[in-house]
C-alpha atoms as a PDB file:
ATOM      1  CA  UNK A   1     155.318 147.141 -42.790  1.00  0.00           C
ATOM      2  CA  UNK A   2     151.633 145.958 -42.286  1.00  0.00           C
ATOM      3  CA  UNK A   3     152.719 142.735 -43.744  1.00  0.00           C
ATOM      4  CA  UNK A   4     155.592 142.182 -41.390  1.00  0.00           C
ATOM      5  CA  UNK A   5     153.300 143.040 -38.654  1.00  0.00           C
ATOM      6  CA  UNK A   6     150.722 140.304 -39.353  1.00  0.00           C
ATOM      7  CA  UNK A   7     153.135 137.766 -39.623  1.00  0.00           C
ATOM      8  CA  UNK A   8     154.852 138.656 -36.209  1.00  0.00           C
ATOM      9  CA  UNK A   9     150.996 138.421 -34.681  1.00  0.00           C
ATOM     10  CA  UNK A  10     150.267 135.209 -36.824  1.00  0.00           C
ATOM     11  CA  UNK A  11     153.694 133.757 -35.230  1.00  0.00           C
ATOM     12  CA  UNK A  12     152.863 134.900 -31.480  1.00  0.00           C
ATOM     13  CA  UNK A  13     149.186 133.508 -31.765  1.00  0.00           C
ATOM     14  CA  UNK A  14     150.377 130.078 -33.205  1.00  0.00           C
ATOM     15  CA  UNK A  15     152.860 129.988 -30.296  1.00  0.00           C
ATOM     16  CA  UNK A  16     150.571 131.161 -27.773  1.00  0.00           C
ATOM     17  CA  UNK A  17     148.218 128.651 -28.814  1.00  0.00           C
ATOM     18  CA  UNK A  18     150.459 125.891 -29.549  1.00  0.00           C
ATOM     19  CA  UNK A  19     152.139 126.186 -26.665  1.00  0.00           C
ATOM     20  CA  UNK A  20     148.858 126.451 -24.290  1.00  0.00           C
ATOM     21  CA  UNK A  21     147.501 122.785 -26.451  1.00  0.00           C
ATOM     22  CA  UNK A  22     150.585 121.461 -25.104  1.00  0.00           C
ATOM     23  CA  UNK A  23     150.817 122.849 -21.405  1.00  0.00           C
ATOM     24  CA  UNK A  24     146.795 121.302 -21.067  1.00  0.00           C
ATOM     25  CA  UNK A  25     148.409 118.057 -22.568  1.00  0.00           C
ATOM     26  CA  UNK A  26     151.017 117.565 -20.046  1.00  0.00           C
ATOM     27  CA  UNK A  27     148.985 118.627 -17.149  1.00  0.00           C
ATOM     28  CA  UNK A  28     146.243 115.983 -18.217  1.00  0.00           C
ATOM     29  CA  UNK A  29     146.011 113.187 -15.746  1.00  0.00           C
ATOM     30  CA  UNK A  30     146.941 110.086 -16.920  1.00  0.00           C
ATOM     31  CA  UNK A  31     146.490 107.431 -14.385  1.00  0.00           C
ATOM     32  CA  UNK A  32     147.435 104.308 -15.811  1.00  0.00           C
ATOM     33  CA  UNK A  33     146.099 101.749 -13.135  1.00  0.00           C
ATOM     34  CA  UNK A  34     144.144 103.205 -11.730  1.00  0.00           C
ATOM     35  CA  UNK A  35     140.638 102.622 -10.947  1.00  0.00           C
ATOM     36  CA  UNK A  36     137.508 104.671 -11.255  1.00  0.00           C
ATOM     37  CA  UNK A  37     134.784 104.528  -8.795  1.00  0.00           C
ATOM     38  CA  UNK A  38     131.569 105.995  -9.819  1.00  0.00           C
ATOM     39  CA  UNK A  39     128.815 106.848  -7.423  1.00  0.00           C
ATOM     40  CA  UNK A  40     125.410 107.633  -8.754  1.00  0.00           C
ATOM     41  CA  UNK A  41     123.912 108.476  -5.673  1.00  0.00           C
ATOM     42  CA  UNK A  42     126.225 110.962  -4.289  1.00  0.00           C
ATOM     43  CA  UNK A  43     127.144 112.075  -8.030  1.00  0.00           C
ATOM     44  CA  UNK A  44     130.571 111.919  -8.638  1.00  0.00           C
ATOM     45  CA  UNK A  45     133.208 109.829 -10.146  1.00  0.00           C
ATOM     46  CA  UNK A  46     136.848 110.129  -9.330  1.00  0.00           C
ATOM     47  CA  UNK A  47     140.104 108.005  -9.752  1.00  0.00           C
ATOM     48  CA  UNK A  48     142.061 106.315  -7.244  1.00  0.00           C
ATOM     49  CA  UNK A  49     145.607 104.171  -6.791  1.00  0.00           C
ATOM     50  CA  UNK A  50     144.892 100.658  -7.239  1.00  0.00           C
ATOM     51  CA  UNK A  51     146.480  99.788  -3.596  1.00  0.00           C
ATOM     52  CA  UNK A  52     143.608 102.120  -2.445  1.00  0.00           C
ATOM     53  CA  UNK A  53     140.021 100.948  -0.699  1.00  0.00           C
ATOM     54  CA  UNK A  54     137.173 102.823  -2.079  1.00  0.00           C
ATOM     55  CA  UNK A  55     133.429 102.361  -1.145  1.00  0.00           C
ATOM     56  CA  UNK A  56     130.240 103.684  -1.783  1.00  0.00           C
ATOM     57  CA  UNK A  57     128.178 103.767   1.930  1.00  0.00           C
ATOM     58  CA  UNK A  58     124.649 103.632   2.397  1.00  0.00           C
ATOM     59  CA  UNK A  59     124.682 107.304   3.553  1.00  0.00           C
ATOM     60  CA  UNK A  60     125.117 109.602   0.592  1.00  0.00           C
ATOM     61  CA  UNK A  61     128.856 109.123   1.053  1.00  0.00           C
ATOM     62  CA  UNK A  62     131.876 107.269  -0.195  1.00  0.00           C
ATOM     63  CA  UNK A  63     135.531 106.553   1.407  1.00  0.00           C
ATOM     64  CA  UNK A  64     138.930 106.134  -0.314  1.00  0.00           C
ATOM     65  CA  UNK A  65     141.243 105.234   1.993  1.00  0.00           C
ATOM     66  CA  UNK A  66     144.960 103.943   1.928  1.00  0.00           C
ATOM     67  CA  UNK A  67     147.076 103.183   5.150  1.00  0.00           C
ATOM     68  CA  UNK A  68     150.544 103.095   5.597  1.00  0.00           C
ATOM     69  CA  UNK A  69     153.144 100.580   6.439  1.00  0.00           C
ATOM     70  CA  UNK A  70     153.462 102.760  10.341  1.00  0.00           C
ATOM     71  CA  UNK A  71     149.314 102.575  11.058  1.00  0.00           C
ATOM     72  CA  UNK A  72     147.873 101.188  13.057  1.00  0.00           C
ATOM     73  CA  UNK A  73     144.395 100.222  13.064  1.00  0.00           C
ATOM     74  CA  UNK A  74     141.470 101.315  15.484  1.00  0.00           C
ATOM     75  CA  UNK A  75     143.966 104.486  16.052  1.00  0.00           C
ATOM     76  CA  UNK A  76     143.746 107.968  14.748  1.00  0.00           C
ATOM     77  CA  UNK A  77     145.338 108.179  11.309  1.00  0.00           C
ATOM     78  CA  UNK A  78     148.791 109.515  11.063  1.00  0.00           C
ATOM     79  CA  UNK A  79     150.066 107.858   8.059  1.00  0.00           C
ATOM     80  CA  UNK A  80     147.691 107.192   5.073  1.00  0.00           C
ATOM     81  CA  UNK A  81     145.035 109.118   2.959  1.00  0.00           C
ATOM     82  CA  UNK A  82     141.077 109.111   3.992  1.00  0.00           C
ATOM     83  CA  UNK A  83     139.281 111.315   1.640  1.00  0.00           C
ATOM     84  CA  UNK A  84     135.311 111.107   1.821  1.00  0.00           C
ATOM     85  CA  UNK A  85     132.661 112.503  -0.210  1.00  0.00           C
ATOM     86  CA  UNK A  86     129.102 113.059   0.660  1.00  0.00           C
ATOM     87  CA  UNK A  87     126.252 114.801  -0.778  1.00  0.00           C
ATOM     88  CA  UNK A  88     123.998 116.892   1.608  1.00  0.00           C
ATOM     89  CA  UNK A  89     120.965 118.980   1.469  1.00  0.00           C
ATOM     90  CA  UNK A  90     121.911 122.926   2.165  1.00  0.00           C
ATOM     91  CA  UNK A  91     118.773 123.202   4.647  1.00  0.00           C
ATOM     92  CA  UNK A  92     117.870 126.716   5.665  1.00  0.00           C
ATOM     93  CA  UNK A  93     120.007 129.757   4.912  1.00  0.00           C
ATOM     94  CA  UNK A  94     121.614 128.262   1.637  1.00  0.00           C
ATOM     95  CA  UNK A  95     125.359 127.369   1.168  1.00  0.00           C
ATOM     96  CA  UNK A  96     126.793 130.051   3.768  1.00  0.00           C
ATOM     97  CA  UNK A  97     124.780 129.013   6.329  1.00  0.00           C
ATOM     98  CA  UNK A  98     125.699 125.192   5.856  1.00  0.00           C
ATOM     99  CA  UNK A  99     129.601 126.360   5.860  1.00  0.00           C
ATOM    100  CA  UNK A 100     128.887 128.579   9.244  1.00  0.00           C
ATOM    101  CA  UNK A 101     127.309 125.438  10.642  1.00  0.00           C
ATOM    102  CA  UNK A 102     130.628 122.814   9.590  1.00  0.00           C
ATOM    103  CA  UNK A 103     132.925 125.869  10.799  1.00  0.00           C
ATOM    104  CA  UNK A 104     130.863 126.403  14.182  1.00  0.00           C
ATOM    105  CA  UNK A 105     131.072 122.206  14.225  1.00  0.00           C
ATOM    106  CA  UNK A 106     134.180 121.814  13.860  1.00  0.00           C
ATOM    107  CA  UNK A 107     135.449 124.688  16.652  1.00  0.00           C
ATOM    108  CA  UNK A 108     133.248 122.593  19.005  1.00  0.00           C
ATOM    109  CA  UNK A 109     136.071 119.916  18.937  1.00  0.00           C
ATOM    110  CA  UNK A 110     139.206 121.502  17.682  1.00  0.00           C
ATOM    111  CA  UNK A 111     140.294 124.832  15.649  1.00  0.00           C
ATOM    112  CA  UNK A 112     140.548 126.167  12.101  1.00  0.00           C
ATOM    113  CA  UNK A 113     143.693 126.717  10.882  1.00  0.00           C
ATOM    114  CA  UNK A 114     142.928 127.665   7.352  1.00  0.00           C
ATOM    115  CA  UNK A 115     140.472 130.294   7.039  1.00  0.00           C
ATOM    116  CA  UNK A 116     137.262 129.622   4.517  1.00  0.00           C
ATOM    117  CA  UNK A 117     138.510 130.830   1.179  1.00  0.00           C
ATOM    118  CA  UNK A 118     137.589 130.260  -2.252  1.00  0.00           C
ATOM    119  CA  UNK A 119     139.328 127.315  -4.495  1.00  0.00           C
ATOM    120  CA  UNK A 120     138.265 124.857  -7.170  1.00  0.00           C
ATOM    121  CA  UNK A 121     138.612 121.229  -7.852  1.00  0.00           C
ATOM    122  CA  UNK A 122     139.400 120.473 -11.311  1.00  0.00           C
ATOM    123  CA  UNK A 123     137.674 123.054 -12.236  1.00  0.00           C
ATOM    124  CA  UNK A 124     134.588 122.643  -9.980  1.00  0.00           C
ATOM    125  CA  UNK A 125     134.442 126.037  -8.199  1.00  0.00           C
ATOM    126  CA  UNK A 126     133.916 125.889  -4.517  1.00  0.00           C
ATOM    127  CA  UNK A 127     134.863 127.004  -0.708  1.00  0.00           C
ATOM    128  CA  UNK A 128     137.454 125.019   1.582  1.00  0.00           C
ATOM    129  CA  UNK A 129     139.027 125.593   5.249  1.00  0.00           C
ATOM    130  CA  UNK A 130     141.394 123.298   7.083  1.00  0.00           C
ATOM    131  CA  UNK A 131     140.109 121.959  10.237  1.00  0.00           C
ATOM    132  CA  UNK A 132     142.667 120.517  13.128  1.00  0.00           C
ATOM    133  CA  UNK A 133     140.944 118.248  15.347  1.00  0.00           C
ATOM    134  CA  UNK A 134     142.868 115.037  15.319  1.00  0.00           C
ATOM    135  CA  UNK A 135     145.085 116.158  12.652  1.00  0.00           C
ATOM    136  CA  UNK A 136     144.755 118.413   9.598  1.00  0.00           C
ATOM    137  CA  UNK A 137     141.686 118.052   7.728  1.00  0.00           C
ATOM    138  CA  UNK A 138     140.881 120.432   4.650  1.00  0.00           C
ATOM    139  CA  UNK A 139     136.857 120.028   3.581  1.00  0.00           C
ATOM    140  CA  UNK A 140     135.417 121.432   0.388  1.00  0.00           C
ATOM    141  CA  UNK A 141     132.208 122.719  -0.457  1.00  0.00           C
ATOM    142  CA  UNK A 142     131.452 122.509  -3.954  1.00  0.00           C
ATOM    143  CA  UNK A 143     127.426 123.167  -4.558  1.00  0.00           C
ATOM    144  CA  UNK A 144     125.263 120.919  -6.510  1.00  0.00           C
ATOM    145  CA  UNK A 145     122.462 122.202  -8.114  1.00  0.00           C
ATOM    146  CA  UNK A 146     120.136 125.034  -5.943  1.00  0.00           C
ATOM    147  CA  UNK A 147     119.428 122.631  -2.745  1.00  0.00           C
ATOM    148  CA  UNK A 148     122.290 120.111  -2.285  1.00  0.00           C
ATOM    149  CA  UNK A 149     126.118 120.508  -1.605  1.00  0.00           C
ATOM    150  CA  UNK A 150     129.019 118.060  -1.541  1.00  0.00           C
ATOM    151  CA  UNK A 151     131.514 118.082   0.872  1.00  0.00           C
ATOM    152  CA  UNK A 152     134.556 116.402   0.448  1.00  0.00           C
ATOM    153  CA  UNK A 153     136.663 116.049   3.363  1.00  0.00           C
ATOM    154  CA  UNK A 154     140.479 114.549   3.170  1.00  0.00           C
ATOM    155  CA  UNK A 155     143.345 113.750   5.870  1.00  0.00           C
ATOM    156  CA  UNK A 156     146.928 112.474   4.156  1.00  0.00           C
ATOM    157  CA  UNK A 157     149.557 113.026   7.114  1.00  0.00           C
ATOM    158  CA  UNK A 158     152.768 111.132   6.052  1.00  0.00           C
ATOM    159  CA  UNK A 159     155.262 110.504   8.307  1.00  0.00           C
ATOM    160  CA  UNK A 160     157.695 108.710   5.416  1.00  0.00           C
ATOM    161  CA  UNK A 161     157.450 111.695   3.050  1.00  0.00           C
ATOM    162  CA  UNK A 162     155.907 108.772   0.538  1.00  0.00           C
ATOM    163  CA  UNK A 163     154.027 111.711  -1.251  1.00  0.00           C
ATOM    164  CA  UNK A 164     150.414 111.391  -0.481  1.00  0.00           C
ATOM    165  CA  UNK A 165     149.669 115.095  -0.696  1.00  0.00           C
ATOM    166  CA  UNK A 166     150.304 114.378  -4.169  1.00  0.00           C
ATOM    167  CA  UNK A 167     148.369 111.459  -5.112  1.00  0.00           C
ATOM    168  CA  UNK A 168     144.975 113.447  -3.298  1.00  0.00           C
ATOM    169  CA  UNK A 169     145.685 116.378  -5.885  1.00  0.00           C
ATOM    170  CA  UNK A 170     146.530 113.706  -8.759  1.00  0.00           C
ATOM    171  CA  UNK A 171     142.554 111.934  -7.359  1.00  0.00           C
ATOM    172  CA  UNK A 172     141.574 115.416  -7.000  1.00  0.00           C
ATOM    173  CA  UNK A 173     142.336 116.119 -10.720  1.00  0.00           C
ATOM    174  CA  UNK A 174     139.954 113.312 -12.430  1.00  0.00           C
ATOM    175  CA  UNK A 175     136.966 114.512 -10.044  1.00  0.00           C
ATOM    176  CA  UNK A 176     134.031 114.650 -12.497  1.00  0.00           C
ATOM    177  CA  UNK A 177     130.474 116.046 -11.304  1.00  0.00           C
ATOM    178  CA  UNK A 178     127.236 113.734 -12.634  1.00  0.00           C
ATOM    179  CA  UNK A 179     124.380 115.750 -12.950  1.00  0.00           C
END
């Protein structure tokens, strides 16, 4: 009976297991393609669609952007992706006090719509709310190190249904932190 036992366990744990390697495997990102940009300064790399601009800025910051075929430019954006990542010193009061301040910010010109809540990137643990000023932005917080923060802001209204929601998560998902 004790030997029966073991081999039931010994089959549920090599199912459990194999099953979990091969869940991680298919929910890998594999971006063939696509391009990688890599900023020192702000610490970060991440991938992006090759018919996506990306730029590292003087400013502690860097822009992917992609417009669609119904922008126009100069306007507002209602149909492409903008995400943009910056690195910022907390200042006084730590990482909740640098979220009251964006929050506080950000009802000085429209509304949150999305309370703060916790969330992750890839496995980088963090805080996010969606802002609607001119459109729906959601902005992580994801903290780096004791003194610094980075903020990573994104805006991917589409009008054609052409699924940009899903390539941000699919950019989202190669996110790596440089220390």
């Amino acid at each position: 009976m004790k030997k029966k036992n073991l081999i039931i366990i010994g089959l549920i744990l090599i199912a459990f297991v194999g099953g979990w390697g091969w869940r991680t495997y298919q929910n890998w990102p594999i971006h063939e393609g696509w391009q990688t940009l890599k900023d020192e300064e702000v610490g970060f790399s991440m991938q992006y669609p090759p018919e996506m601009q990306a730029r590292n800025n003087s400013n502690k910051s860097a822009t992917f952007y992609y417009l669609g075929a119904t922008q126009s430019t100069g306007t507002e954006l209602y149909d492409g992706i903008n995400v943009t990542i910056i690195q910022d010193d907390l200042g006084d009061g730590g990482m909740s006090k640098y979220i009251e301040r964006s929050i506080e910010q950000t009802k000085s010109i429209g509304s949150v719509s999305k309370p703060l809540a916790p969330t992750s990137i890839n496995g980088i643990s963090g805080f996010s709310y969606t802002a609607h000023t001119l459109g729906e932005y959601e902005i992580f917080f994801m903290p780096k190190g004791k003194d610094k923060v980075m903020v990573i802001t994104y805006i991917a209204p589409d009008p054609k249904n052409n699924g940009y929601q899903k390539t941000v998560e699919d950019m989202f998902s190669t996110l790596k932190i440089l220390r």
